[in-house]
N, C-alpha and C. Protein backbone atom coordinates (compact mmCIF):
# COMPACT_ATOMS: atom_id res chain seq x y z
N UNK A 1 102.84 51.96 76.71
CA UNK A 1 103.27 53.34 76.74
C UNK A 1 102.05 54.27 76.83
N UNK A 2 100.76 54.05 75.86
CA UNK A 2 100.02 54.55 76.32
C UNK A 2 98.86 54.71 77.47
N UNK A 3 99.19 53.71 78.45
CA UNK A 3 98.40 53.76 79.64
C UNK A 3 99.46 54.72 80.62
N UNK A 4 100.76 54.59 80.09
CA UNK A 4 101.61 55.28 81.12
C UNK A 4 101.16 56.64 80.99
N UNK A 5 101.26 57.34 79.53
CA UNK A 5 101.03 58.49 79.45
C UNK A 5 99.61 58.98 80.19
N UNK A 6 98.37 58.21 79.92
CA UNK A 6 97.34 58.88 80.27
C UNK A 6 97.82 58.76 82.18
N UNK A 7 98.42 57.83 82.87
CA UNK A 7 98.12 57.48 83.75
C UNK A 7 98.87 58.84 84.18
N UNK A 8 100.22 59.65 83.55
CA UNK A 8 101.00 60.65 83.77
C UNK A 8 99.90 61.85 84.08
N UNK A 9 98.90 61.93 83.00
CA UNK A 9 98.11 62.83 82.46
C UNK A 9 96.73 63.07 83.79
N UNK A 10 96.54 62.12 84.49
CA UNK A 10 95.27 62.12 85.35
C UNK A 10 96.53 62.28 86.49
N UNK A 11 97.89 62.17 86.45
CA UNK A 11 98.38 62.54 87.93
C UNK A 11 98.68 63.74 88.41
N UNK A 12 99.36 64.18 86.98
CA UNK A 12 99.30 65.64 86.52
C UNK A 12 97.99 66.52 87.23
N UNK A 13 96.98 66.18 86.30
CA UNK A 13 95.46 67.04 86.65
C UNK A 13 95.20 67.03 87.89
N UNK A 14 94.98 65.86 88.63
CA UNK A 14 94.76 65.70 89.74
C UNK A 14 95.60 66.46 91.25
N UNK A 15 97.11 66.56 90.75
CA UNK A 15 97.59 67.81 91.14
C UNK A 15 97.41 69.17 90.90
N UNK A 16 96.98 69.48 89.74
CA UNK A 16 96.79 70.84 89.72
C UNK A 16 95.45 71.32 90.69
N UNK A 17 94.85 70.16 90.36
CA UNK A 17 93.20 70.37 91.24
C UNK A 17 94.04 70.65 92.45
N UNK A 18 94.39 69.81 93.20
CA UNK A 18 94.62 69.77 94.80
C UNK A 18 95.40 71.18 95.09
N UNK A 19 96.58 71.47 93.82
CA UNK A 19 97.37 72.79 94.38
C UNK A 19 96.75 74.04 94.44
N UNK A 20 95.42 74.41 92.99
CA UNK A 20 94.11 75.10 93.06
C UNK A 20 93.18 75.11 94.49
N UNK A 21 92.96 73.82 94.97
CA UNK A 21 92.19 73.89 95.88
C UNK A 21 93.11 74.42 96.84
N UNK A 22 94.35 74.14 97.51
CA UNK A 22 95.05 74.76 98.34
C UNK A 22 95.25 76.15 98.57
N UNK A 23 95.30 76.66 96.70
CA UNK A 23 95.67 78.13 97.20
C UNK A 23 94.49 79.19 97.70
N UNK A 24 93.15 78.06 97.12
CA UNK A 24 92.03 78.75 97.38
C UNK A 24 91.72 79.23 98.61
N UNK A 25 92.33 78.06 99.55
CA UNK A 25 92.37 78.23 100.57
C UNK A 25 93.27 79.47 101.29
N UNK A 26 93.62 80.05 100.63
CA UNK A 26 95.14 81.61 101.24
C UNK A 26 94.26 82.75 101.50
N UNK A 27 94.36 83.24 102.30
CA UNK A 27 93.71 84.68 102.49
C UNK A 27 94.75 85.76 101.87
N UNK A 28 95.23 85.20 101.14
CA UNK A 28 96.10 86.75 100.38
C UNK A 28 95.09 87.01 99.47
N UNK A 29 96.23 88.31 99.14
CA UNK A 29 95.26 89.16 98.19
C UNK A 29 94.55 90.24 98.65
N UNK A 30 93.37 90.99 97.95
CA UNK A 30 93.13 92.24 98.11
C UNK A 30 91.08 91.85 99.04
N UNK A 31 91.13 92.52 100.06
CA UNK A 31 90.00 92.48 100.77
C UNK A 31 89.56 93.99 100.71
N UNK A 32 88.60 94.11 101.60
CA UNK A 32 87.34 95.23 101.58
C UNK A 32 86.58 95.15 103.51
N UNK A 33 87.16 96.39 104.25
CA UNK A 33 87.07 95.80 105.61
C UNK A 33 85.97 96.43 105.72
N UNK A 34 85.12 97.33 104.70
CA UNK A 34 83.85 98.08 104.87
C UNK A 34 84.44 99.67 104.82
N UNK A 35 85.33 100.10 105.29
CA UNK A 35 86.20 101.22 105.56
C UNK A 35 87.36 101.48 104.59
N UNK A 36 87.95 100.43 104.28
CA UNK A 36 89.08 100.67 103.74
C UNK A 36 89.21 99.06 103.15
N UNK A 37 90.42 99.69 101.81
CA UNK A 37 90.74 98.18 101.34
C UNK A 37 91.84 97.98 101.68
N UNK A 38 92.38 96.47 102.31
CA UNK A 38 93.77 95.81 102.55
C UNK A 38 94.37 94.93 101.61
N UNK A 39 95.82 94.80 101.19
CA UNK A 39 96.04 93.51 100.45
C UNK A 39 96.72 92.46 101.97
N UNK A 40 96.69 91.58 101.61
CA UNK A 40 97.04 90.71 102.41
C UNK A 40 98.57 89.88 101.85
N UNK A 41 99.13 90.06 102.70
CA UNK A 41 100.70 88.89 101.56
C UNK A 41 101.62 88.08 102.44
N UNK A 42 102.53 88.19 101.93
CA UNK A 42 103.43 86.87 102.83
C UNK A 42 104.46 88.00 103.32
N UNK A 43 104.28 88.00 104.23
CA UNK A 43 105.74 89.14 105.09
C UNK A 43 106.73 88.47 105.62
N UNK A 44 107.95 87.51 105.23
CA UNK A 44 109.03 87.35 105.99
C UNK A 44 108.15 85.91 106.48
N UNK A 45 107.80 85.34 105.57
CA UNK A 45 107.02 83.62 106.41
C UNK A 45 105.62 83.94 107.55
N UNK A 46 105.08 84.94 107.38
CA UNK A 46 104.11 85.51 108.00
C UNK A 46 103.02 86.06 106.78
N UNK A 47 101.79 86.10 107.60
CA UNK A 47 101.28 87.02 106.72
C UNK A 47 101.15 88.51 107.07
N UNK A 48 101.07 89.64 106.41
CA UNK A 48 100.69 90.76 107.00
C UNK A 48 99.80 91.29 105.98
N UNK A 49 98.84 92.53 106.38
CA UNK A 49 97.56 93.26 105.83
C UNK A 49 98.31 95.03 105.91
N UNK A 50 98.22 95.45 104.62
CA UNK A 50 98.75 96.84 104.44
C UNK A 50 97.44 97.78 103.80
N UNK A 51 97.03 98.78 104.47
CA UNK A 51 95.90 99.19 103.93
C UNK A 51 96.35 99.75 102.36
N UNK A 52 95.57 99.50 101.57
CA UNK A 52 95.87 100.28 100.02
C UNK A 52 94.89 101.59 99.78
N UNK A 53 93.94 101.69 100.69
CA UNK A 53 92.62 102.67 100.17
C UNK A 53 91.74 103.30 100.93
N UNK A 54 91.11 104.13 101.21
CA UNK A 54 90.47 104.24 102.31
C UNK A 54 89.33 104.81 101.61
N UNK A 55 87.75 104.45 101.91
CA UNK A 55 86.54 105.10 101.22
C UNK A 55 86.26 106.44 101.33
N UNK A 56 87.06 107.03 102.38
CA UNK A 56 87.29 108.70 102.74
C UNK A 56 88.92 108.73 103.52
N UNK A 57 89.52 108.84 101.85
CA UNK A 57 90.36 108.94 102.37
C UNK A 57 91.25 110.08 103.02
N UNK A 58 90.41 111.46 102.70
CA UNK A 58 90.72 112.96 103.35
C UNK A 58 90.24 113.19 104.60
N UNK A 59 90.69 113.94 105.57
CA UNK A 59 89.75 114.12 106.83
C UNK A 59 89.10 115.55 106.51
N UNK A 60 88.53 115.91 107.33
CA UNK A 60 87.49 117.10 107.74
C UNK A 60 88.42 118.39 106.60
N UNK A 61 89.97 118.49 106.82
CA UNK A 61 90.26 119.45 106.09
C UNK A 61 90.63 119.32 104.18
N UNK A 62 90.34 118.52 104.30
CA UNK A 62 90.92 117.68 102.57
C UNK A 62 92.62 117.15 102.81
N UNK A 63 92.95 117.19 103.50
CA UNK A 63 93.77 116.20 103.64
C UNK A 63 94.03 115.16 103.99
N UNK A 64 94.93 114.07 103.37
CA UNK A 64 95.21 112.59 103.24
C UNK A 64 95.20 112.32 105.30
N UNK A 65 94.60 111.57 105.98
CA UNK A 65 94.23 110.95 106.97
C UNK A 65 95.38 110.49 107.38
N UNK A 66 96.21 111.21 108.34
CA UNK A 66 96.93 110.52 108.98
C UNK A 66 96.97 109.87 110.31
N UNK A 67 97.82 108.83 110.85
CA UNK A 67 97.90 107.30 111.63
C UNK A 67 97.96 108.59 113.17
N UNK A 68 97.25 109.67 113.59
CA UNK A 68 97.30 110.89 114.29
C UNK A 68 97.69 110.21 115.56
N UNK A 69 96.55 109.12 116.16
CA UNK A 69 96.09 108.87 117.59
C UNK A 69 97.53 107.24 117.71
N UNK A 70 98.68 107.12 116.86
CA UNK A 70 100.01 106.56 117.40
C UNK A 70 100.14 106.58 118.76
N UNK A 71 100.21 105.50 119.59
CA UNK A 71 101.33 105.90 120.48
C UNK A 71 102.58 106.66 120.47
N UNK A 72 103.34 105.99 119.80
CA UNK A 72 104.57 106.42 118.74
C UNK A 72 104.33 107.85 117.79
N UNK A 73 104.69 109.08 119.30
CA UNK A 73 104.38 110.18 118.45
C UNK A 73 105.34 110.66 117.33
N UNK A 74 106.40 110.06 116.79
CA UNK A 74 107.83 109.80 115.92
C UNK A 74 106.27 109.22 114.55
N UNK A 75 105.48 108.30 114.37
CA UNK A 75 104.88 108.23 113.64
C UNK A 75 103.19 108.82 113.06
N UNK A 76 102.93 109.51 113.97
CA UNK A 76 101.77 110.59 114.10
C UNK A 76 101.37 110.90 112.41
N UNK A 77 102.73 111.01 111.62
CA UNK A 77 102.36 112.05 110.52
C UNK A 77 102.34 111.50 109.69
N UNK A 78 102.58 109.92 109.79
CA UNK A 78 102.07 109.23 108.44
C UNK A 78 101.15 108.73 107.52
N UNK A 79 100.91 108.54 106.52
CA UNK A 79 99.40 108.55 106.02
C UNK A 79 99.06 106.82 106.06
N UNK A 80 97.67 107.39 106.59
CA UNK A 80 96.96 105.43 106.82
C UNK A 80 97.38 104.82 105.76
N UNK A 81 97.22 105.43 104.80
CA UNK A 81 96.93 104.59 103.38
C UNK A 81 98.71 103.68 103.64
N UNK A 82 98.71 102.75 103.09
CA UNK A 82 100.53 102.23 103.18
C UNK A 82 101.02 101.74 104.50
N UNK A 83 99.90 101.61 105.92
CA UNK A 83 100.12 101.28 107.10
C UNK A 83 99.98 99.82 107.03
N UNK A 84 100.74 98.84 107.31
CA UNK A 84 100.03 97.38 107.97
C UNK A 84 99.56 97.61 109.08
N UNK A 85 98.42 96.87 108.92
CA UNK A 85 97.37 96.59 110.20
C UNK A 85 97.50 95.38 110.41
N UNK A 86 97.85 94.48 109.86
CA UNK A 86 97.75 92.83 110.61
C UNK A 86 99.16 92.19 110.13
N UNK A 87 100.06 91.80 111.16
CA UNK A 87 101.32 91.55 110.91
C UNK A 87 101.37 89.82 112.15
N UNK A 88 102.37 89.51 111.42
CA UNK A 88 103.03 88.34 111.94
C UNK A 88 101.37 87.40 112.12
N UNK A 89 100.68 87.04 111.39
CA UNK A 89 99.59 86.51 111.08
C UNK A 89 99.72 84.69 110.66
N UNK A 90 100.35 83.78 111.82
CA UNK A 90 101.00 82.23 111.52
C UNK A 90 99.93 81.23 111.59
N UNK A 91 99.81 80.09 111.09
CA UNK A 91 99.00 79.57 111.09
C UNK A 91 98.23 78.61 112.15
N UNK A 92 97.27 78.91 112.63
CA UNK A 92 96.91 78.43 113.99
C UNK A 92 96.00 77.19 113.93
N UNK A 93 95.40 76.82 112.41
CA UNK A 93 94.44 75.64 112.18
C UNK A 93 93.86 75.37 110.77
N UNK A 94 93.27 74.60 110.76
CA UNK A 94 92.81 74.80 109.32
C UNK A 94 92.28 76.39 109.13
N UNK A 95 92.24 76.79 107.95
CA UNK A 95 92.09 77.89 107.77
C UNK A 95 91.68 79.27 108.80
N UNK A 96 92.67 79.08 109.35
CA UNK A 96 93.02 79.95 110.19
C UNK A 96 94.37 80.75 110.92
N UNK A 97 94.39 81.94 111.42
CA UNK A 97 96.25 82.25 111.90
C UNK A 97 95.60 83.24 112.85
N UNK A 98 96.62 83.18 113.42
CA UNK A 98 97.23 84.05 114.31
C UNK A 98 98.15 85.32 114.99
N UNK A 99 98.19 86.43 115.05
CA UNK A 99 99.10 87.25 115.07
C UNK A 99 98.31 88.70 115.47
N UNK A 100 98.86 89.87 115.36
CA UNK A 100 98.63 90.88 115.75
C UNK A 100 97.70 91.99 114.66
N UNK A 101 97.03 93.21 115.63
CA UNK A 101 96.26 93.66 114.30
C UNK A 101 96.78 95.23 115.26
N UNK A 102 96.69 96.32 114.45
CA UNK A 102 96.80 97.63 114.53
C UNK A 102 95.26 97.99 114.11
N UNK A 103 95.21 99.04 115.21
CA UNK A 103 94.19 99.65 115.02
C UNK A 103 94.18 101.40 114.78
N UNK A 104 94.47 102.03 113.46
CA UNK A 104 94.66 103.35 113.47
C UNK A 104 93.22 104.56 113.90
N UNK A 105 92.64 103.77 114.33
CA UNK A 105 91.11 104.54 114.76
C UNK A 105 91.64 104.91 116.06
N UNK A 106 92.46 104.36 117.30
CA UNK A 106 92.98 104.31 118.64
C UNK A 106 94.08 104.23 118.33
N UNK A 107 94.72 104.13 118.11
CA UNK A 107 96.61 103.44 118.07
C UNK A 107 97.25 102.91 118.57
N UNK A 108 96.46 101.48 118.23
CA UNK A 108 97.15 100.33 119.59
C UNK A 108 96.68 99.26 119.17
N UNK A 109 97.85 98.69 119.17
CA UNK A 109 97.99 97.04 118.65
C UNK A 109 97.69 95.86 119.42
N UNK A 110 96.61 95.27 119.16
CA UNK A 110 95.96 94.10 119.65
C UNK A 110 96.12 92.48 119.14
N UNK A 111 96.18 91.78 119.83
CA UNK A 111 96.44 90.30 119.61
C UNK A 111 94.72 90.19 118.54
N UNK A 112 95.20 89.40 117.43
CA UNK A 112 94.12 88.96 116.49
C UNK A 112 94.42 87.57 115.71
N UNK A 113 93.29 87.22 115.36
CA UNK A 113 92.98 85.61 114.82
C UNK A 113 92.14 86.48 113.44
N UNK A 114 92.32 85.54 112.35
CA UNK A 114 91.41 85.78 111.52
C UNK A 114 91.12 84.25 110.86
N UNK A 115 89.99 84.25 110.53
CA UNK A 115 89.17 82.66 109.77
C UNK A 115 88.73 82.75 108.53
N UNK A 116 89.32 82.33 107.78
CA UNK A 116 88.78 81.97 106.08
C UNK A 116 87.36 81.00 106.08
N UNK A 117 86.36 81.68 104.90
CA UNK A 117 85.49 80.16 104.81
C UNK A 117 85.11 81.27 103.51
N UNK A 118 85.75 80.55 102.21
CA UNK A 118 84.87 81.19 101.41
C UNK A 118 85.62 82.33 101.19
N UNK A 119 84.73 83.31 100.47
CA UNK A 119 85.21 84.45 99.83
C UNK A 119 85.36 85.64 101.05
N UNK A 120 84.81 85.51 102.54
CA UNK A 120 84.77 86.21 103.68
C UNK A 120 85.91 85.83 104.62
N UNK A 121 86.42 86.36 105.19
CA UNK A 121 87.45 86.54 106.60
C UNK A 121 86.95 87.13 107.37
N UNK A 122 86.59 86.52 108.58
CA UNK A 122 86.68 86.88 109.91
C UNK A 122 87.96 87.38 110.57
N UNK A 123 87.92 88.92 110.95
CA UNK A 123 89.06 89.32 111.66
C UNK A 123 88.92 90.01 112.96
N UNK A 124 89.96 89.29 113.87
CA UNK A 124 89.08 89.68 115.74
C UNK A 124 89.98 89.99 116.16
N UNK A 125 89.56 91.45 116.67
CA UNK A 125 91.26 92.04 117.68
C UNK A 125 90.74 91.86 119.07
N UNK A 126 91.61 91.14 119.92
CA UNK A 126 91.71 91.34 121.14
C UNK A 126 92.37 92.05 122.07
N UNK A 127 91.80 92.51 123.64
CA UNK A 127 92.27 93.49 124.17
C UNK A 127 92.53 92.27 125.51
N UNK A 128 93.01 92.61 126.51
CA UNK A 128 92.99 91.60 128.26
C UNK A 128 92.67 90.14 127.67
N UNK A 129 93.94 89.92 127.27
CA UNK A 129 93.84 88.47 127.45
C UNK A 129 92.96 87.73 125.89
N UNK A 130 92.45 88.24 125.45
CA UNK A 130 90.87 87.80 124.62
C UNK A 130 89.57 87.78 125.54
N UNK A 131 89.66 89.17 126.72
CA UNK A 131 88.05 88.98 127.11
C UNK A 131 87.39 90.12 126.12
N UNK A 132 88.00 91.02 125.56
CA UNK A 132 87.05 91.98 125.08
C UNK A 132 87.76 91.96 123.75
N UNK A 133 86.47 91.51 122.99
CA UNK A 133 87.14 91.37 121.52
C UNK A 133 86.26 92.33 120.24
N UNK A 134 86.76 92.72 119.09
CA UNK A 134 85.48 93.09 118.72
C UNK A 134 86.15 92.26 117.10
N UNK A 135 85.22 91.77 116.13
CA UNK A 135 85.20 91.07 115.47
C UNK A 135 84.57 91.79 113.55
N UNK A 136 85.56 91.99 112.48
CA UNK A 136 84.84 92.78 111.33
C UNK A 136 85.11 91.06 109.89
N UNK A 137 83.98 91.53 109.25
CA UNK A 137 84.10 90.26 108.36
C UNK A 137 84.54 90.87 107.07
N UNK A 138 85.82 90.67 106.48
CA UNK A 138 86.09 91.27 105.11
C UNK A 138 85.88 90.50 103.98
N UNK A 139 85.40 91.19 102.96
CA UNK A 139 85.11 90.46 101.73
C UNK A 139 86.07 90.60 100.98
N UNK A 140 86.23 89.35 99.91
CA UNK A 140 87.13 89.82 98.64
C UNK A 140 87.03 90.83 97.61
């Protein structure tokens, strides 16, 4: 009985390690894109990125920064802060996915990949195809 238990006890641990190491592996949670902070979460079996903060977050007149340069002039007047920028984000490889990124600097949504290694994410919006890409590394 007591080899069973310990043997219970190291199968136990040995899972928690592996499910620890797994989640380590998640890009959820709260990042830092240099500009603004995003949380990252599970949207509907996806991931998506919702900005929470912005390091200036007033423009020129003291007011809250709104999503101005939309295509979608119906959304012009909303404030960045509470926007997703990276939606439908599926998993494309080891630590890595796939899906779309918003860009409220222009207002136009680009095909993007982002790469985990560590406490940094690589996040790359593409324009034609993936020839013109531009690439920001967020920290935790």
């Amino acid at each position: 009985m007591r080899k069973f238990i310990m043997a219970a006890a190291l199968i136990t641990g040995a899972s928690l390690c592996v499910a620890e190491s797994a989640m380590a592996q998640s890009p959820a949670g709260n990042w830092s894109t240099g500009k603004a902070r995003v949380r990252i979460a599970d949207c509907g079996g996806a991931l998506c990125a919702t900005i929470t903060a912005l390091n200036e977050p007033n423009d020129d007149d003291g007011k809250p920064k709104l999503d101005k340069n939309n295509a979608n002039t119906a959304l012009r007047g909303r404030k960045i802060v509470g926007i997703s920028i990276l939606s439908g984000m599926k998993p494309a490889g080891e630590n890595s996915w796939k899906g779309s990124i918003y860009n409220p600097e222009d207002g136009k949504t680009y095909s993007a990949n982002m790469s985990l290694a560590g406490s940094s994410l690589k996040v790359q919006g593409c324009a034609l195809g993936g020839i013109i890409c531009k690439t920001q590394m967020w920290s935790r």
